[in-house]
PDB file of N, CA and C in Angstrom:
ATOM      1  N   UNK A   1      84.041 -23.353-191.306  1.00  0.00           N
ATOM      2  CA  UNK A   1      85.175 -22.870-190.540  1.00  0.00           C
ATOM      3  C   UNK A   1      85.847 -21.712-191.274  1.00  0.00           C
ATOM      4  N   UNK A   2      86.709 -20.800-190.305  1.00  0.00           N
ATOM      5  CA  UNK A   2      87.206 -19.925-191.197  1.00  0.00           C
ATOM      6  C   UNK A   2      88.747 -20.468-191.467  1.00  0.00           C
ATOM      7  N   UNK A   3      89.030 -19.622-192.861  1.00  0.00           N
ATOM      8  CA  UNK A   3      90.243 -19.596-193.003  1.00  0.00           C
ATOM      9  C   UNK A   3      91.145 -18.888-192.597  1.00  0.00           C
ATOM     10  N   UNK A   4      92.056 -19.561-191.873  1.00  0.00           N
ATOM     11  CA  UNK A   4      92.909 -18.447-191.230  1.00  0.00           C
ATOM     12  C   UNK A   4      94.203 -17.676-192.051  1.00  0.00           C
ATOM     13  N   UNK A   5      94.423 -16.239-192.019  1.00  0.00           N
ATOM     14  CA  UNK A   5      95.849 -16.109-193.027  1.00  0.00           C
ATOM     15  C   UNK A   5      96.755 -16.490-192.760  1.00  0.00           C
ATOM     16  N   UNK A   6      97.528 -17.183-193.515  1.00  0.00           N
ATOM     17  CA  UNK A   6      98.927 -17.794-193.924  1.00  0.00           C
ATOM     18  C   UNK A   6      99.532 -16.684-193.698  1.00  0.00           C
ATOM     19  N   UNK A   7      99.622 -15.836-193.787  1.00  0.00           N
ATOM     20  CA  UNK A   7     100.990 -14.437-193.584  1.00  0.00           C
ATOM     21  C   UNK A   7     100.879 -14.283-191.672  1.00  0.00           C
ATOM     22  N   UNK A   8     101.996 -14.209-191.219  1.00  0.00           N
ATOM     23  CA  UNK A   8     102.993 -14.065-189.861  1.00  0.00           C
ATOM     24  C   UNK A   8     102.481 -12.463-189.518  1.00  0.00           C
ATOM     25  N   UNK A   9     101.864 -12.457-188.228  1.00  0.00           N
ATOM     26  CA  UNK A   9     102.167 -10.728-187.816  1.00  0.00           C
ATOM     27  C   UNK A   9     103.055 -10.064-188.221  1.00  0.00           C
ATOM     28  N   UNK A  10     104.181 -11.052-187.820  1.00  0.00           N
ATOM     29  CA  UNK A  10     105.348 -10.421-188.177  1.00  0.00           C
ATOM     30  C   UNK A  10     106.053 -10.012-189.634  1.00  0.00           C
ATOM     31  N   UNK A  11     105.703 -10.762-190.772  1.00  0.00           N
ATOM     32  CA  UNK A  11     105.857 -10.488-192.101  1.00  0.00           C
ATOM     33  C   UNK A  11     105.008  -9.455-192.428  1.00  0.00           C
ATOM     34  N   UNK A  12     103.844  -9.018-191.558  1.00  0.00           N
ATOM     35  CA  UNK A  12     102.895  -7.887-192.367  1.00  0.00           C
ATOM     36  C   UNK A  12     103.682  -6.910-191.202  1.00  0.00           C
ATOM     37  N   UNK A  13     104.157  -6.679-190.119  1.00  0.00           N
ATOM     38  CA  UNK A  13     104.735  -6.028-189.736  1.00  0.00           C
ATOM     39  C   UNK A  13     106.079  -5.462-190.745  1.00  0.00           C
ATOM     40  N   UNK A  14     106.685  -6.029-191.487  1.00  0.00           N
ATOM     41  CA  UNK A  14     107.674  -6.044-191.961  1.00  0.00           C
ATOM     42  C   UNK A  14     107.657  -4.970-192.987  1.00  0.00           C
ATOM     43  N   UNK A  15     106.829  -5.838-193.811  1.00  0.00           N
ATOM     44  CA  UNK A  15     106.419  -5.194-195.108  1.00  0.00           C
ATOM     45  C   UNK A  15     106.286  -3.673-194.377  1.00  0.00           C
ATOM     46  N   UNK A  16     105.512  -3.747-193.918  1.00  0.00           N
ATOM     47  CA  UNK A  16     104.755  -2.331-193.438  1.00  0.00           C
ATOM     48  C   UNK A  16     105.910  -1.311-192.801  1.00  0.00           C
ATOM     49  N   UNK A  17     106.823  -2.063-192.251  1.00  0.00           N
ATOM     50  CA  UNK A  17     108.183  -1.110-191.693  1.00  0.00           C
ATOM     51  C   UNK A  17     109.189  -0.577-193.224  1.00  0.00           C
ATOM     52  N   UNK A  18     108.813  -1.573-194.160  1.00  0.00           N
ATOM     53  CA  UNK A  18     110.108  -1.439-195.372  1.00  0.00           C
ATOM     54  C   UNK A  18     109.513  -0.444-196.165  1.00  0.00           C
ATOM     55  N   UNK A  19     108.199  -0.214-196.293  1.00  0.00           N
ATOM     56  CA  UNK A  19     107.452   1.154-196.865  1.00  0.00           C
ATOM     57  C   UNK A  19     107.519   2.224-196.419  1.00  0.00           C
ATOM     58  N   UNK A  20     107.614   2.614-194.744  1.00  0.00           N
ATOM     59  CA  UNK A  20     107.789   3.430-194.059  1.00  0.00           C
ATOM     60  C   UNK A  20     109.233   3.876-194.486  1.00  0.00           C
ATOM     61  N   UNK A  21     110.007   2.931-194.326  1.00  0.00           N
ATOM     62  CA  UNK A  21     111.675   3.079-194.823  1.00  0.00           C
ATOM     63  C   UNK A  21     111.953   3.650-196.061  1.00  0.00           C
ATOM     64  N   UNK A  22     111.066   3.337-196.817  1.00  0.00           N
ATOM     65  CA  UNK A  22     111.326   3.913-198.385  1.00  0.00           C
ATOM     66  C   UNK A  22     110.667   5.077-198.292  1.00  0.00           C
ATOM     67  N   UNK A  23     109.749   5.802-197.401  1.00  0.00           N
ATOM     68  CA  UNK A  23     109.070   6.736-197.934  1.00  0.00           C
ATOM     69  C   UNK A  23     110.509   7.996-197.324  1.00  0.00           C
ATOM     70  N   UNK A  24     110.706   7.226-195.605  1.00  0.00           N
ATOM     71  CA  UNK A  24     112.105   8.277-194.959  1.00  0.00           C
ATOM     72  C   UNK A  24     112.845   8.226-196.695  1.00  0.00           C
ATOM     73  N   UNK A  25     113.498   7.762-196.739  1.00  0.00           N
ATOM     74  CA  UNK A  25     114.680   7.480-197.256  1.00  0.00           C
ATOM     75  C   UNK A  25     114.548   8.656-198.931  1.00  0.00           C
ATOM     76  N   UNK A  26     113.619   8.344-199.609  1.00  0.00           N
ATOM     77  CA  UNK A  26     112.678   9.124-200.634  1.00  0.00           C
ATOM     78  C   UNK A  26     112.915  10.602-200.298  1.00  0.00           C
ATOM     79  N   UNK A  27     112.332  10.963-198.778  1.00  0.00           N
ATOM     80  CA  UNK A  27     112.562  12.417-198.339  1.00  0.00           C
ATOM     81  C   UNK A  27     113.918  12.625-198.151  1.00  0.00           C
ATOM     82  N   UNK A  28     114.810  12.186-197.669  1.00  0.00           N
ATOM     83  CA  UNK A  28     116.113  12.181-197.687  1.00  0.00           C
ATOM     84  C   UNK A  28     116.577  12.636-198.537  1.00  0.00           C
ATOM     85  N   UNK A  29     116.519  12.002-199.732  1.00  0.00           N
ATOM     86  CA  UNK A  29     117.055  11.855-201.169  1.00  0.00           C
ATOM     87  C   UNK A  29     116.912  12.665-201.789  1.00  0.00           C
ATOM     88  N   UNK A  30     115.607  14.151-201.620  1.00  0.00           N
ATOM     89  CA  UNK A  30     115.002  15.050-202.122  1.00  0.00           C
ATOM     90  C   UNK A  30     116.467  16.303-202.433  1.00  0.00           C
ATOM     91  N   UNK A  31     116.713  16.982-203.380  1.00  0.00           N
ATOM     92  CA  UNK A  31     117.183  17.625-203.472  1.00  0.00           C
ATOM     93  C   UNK A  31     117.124  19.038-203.911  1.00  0.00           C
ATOM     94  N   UNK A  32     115.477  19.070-203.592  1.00  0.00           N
ATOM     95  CA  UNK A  32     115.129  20.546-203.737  1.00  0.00           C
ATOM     96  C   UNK A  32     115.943  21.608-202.988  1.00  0.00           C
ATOM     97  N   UNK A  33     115.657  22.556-203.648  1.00  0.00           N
ATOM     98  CA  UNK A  33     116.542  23.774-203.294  1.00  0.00           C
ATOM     99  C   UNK A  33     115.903  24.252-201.848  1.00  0.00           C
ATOM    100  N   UNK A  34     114.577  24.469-201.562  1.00  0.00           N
ATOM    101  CA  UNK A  34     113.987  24.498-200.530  1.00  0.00           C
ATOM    102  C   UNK A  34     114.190  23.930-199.316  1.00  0.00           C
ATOM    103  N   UNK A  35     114.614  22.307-199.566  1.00  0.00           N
ATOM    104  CA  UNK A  35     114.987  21.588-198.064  1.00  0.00           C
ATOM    105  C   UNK A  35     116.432  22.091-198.044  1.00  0.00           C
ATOM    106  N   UNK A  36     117.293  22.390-199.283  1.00  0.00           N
ATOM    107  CA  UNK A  36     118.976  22.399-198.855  1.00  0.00           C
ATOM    108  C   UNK A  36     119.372  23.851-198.523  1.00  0.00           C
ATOM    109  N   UNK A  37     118.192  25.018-198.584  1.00  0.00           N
ATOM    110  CA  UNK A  37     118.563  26.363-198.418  1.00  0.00           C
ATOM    111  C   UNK A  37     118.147  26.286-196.718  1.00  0.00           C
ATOM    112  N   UNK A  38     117.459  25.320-196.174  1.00  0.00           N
ATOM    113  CA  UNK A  38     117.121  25.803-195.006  1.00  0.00           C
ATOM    114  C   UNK A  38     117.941  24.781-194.021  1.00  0.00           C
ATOM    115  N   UNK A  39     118.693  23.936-194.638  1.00  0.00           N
ATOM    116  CA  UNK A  39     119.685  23.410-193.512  1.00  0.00           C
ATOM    117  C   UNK A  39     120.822  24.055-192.682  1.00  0.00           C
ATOM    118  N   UNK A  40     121.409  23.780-191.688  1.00  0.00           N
ATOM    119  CA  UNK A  40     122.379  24.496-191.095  1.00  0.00           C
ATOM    120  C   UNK A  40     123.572  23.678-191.444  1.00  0.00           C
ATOM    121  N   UNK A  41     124.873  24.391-191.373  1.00  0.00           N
ATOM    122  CA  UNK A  41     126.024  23.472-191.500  1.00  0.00           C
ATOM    123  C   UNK A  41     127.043  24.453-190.806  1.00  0.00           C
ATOM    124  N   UNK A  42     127.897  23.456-190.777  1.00  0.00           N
ATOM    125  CA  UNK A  42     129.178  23.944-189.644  1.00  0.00           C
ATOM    126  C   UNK A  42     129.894  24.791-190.189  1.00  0.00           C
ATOM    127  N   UNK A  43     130.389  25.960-189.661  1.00  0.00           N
ATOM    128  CA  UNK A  43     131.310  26.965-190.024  1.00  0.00           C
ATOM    129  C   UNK A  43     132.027  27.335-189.039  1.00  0.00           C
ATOM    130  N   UNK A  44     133.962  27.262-189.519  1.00  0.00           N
ATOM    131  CA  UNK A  44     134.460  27.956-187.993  1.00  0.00           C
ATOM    132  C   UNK A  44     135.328  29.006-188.643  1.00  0.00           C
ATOM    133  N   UNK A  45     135.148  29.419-187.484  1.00  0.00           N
ATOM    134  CA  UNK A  45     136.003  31.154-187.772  1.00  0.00           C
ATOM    135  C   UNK A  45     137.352  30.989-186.715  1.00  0.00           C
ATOM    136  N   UNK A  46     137.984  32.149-187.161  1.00  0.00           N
ATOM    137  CA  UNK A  46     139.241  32.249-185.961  1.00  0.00           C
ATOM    138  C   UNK A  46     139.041  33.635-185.480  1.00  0.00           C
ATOM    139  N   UNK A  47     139.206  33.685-183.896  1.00  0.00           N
ATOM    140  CA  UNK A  47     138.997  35.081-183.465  1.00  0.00           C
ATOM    141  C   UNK A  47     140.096  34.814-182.197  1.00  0.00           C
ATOM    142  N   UNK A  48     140.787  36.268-181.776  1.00  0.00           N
ATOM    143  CA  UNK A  48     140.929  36.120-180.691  1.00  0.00           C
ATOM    144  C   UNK A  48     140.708  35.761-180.015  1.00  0.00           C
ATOM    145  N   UNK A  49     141.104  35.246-178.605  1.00  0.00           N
ATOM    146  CA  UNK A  49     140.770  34.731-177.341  1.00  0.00           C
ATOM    147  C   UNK A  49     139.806  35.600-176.675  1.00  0.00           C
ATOM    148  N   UNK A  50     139.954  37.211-176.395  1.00  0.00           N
ATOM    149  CA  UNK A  50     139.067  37.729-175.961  1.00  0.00           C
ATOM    150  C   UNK A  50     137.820  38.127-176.488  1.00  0.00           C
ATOM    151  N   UNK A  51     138.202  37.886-177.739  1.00  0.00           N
ATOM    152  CA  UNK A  51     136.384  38.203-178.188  1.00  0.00           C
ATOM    153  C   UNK A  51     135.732  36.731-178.249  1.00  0.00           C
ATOM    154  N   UNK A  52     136.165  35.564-178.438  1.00  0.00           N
ATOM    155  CA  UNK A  52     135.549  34.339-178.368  1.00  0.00           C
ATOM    156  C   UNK A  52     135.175  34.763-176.357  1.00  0.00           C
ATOM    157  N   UNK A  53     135.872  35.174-176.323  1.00  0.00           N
ATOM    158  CA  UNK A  53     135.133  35.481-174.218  1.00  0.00           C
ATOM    159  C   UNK A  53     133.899  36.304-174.288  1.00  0.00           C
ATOM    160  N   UNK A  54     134.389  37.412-175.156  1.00  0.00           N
ATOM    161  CA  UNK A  54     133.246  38.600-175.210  1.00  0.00           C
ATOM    162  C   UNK A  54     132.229  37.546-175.527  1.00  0.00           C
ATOM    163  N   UNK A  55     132.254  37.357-176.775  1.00  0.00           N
ATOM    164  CA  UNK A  55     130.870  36.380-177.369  1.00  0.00           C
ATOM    165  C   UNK A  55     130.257  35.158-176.761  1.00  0.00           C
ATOM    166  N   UNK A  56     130.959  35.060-176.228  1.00  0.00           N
ATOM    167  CA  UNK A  56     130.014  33.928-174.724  1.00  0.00           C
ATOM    168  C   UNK A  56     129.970  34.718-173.911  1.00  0.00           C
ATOM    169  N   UNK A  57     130.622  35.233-173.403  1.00  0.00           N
ATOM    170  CA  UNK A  57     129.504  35.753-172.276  1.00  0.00           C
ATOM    171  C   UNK A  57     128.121  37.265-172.486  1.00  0.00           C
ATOM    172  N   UNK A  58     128.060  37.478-173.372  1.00  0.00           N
ATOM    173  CA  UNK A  58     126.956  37.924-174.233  1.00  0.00           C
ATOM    174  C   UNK A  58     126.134  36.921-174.441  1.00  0.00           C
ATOM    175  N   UNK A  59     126.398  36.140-174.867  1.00  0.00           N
ATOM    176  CA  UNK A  59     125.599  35.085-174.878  1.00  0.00           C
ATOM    177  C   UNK A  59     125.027  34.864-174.110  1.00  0.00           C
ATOM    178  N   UNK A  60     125.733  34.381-172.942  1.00  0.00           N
ATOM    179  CA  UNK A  60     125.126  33.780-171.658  1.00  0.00           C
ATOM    180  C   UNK A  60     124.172  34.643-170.808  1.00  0.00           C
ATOM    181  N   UNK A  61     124.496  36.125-171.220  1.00  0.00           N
ATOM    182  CA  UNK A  61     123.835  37.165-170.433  1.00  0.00           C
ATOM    183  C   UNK A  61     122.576  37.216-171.078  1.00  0.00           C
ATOM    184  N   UNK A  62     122.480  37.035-172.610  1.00  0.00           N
ATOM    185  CA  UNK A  62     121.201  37.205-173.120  1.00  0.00           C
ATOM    186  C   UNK A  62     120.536  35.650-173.055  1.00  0.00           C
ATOM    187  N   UNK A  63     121.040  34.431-172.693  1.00  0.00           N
ATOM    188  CA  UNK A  63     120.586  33.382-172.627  1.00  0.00           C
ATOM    189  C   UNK A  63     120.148  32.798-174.064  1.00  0.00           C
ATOM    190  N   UNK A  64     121.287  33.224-174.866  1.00  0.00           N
ATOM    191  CA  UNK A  64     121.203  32.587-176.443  1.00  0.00           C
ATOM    192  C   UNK A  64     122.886  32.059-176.565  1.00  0.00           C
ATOM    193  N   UNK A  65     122.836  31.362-177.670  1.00  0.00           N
ATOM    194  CA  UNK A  65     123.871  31.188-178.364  1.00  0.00           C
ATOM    195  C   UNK A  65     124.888  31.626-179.110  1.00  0.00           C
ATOM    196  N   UNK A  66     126.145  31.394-179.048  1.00  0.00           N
ATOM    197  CA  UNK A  66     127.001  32.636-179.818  1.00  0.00           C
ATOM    198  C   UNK A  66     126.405  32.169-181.413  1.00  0.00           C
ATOM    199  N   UNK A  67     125.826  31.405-182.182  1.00  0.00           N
ATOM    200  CA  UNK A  67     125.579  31.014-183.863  1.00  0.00           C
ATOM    201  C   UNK A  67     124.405  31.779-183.355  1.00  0.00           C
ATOM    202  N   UNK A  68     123.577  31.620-183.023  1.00  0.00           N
ATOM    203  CA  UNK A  68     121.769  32.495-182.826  1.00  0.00           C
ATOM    204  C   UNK A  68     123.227  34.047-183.076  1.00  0.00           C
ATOM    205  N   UNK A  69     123.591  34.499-181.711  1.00  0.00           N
ATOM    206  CA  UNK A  69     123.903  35.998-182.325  1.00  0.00           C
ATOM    207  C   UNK A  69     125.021  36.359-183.272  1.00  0.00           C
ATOM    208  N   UNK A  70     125.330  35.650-183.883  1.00  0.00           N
ATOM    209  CA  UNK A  70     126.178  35.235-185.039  1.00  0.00           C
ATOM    210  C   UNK A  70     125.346  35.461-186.294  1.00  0.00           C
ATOM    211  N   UNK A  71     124.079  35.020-186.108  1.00  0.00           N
ATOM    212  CA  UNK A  71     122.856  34.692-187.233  1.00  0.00           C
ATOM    213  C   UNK A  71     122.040  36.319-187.265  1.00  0.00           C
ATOM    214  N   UNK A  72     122.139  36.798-185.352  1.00  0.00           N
ATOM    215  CA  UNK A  72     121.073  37.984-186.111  1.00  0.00           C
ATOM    216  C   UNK A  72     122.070  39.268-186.139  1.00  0.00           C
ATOM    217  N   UNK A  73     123.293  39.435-185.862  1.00  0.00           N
ATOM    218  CA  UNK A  73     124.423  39.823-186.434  1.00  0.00           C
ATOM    219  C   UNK A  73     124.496  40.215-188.196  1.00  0.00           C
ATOM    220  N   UNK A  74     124.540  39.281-188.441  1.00  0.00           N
ATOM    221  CA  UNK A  74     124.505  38.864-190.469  1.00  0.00           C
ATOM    222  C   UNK A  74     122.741  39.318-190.686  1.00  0.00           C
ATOM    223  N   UNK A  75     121.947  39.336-190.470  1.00  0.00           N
ATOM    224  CA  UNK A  75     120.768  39.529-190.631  1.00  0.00           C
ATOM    225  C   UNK A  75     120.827  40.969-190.351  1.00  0.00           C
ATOM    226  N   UNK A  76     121.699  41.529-189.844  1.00  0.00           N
ATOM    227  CA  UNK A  76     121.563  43.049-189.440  1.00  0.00           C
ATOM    228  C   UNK A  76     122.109  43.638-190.204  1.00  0.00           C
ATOM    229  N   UNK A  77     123.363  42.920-190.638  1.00  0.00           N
ATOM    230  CA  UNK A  77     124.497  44.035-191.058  1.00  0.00           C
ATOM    231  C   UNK A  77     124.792  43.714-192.820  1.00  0.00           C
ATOM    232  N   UNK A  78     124.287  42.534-192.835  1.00  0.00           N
ATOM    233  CA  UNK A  78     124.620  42.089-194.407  1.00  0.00           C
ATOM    234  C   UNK A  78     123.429  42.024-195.146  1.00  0.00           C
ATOM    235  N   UNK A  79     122.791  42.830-195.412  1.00  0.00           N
ATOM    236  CA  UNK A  79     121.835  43.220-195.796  1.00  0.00           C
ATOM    237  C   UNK A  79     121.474  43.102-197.504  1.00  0.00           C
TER     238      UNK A  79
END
């Protein structure tokens, strides 16, 4: 007869989810300069009322975002 395994689907399921978890978590944790130069983060500015208008609706006309032309703005001019 065979022997059947003593370990639960579900315990080898487990295991197998808590490795997956450590490997996310590992990348997370990374603090190379490479993953933290290419993240985005929040920045607010203060502008008039009419140019926060201007800049959306530029936006909307080119079907981008006011941060996208915010981004190739600084890519143009700050060289």
């Amino acid at each position: 007869m065979a022997v059947k395994n003593k370990e639960s689907i579900f315990s080898v399921d487990a295991v197998k989810r808590q490795k997956e978890q450590e490997q996310m978590e590992k990348k997370l944790s990374k603090t190379n300069t490479e993953e933290v130069s290419g993240r985005k983060v929040p920045m607010n500015i203060t502008l008039p009322v009419e140019y926060k208008e201007k800049l959306q609706a530029y936006a909307k006309e080119k079907h981008l975002s006011a941060s996208i032309l915010i981004q190739m703005w600084i890519d143009e001019h700050c060289v």
